[in-house]
N, C-alpha and C. Protein backbone atom coordinates (compact mmCIF):
# COMPACT_ATOMS: atom_id res chain seq x y z
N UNK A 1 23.54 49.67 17.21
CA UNK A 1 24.29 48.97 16.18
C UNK A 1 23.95 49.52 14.79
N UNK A 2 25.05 50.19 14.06
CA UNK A 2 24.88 50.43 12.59
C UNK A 2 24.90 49.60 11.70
N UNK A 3 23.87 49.50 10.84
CA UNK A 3 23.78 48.95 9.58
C UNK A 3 24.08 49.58 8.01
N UNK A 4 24.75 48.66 7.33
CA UNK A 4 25.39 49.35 6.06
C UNK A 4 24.10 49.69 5.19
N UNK A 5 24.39 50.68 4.38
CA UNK A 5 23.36 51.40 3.76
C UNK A 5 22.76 50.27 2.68
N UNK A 6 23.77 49.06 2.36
CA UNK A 6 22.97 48.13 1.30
C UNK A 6 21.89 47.05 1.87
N UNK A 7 22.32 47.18 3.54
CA UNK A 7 22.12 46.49 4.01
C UNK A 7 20.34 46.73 4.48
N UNK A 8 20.38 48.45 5.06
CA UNK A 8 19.24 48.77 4.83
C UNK A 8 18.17 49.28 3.68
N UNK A 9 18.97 49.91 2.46
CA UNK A 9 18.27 49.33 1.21
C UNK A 9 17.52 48.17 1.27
N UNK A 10 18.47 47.16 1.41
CA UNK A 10 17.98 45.67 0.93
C UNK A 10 16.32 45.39 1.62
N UNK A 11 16.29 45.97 3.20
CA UNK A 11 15.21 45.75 4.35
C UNK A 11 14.33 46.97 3.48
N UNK A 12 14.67 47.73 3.06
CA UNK A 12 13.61 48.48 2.81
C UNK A 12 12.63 47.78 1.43
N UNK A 13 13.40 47.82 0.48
CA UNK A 13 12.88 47.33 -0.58
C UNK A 13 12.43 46.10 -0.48
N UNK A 14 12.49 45.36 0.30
CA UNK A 14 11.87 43.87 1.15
C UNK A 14 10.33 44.56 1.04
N UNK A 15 10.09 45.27 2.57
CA UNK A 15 9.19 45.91 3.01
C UNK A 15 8.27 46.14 2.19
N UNK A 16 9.13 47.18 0.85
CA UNK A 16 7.98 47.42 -0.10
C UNK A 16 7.14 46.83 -0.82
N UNK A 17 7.93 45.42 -1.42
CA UNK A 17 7.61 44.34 -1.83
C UNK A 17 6.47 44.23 -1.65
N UNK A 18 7.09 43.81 -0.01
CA UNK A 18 5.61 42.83 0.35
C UNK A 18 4.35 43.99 0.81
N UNK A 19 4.55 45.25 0.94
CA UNK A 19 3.59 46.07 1.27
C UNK A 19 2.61 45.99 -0.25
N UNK A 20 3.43 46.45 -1.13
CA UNK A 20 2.95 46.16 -2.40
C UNK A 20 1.96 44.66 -2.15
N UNK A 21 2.82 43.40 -2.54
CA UNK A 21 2.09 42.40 -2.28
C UNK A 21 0.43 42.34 -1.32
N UNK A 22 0.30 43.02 -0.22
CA UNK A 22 -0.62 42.94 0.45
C UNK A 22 -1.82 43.51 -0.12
N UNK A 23 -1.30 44.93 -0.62
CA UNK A 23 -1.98 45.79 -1.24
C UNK A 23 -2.71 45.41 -2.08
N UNK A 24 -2.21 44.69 -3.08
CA UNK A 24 -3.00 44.21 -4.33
C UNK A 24 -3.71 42.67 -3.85
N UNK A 25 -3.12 42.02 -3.22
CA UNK A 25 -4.25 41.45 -2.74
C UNK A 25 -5.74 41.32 -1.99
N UNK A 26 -5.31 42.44 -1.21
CA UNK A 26 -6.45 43.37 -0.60
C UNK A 26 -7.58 44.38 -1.83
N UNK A 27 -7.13 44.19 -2.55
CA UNK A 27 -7.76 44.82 -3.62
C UNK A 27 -8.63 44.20 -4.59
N UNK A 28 -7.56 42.93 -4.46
CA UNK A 28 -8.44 41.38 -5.35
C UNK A 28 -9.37 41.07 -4.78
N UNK A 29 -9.18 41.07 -3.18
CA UNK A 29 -10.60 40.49 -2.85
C UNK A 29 -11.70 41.59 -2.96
N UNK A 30 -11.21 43.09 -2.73
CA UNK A 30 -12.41 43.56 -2.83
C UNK A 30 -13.43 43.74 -4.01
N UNK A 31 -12.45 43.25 -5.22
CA UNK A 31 -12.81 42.80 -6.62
C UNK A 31 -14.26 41.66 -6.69
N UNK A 32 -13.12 40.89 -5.69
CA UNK A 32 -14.00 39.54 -6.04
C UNK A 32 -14.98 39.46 -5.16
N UNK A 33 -15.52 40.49 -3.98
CA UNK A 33 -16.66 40.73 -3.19
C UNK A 33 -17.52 41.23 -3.93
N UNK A 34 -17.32 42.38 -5.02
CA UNK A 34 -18.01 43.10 -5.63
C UNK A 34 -18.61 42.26 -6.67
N UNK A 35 -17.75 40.87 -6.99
CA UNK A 35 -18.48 40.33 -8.68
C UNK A 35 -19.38 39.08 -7.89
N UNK A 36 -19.28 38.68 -6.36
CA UNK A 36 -20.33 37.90 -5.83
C UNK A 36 -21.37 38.93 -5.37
N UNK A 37 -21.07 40.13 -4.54
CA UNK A 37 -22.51 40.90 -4.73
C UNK A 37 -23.06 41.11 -5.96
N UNK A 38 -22.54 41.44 -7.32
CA UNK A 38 -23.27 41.04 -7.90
C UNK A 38 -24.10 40.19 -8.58
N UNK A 39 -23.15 38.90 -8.34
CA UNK A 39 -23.81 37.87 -8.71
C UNK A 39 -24.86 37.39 -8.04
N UNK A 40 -25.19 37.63 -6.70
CA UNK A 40 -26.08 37.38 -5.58
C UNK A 40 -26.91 38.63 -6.20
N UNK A 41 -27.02 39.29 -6.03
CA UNK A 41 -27.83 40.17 -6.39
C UNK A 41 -29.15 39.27 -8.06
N UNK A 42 -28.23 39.04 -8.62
CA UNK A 42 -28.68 38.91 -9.72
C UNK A 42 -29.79 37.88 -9.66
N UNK A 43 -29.17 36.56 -8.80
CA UNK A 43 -29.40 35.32 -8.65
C UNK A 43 -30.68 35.36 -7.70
N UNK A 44 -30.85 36.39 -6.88
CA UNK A 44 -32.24 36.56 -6.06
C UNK A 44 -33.05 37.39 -6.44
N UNK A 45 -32.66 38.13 -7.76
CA UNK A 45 -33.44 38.44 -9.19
C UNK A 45 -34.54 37.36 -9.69
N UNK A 46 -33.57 36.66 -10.31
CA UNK A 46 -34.41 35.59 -10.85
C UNK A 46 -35.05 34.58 -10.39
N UNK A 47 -34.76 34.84 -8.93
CA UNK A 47 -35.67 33.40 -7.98
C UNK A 47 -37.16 34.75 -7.43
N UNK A 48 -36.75 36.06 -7.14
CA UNK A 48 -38.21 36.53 -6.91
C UNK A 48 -38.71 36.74 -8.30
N UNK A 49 -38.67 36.79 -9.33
CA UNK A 49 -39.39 36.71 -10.91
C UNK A 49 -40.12 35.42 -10.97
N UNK A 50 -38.91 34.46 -10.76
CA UNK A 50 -39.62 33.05 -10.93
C UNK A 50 -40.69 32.94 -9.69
N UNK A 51 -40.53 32.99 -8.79
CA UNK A 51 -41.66 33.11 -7.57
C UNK A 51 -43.05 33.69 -8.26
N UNK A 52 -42.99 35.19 -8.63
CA UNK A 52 -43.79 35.88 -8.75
C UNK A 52 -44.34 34.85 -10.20
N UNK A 53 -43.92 34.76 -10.92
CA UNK A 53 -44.77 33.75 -12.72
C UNK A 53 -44.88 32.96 -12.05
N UNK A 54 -44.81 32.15 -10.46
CA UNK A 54 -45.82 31.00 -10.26
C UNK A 54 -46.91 31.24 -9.61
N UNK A 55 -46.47 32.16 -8.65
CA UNK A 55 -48.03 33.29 -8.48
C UNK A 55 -48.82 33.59 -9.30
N UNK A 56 -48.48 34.06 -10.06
CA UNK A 56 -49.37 34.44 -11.27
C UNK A 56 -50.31 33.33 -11.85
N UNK A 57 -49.61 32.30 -12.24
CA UNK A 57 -50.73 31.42 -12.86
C UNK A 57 -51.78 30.70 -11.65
């Protein structure tokens, strides 16, 4: 069965859309993995510092 060329335009540029769409969401999260590793990172910074200045005294 043939489909009219606006018809498959229309399916294509759908497609892209949402390929687009996925894309950048997939991207956000890897954003927002990167600003909790660092925030974890940071945060078990300052709990072995604080550990260690109660050692100390």
């Amino acid at each position: 069965m043939r489909h009219s060329r606006t018809e498959v335009g229309r399916w294509r540029m759908l497609r892209q859309s949402q390929r687009r769409k996925t894309r950048w969401l997939e991207a956000q999260s890897r954003r927002n993995m990167r600003i909790h590793a660092i925030r974890k990172c940071i945060v078990n910074r300052q709990r072995t510092s604080l550990l260690f200045s109660i050692y100390d005294i």
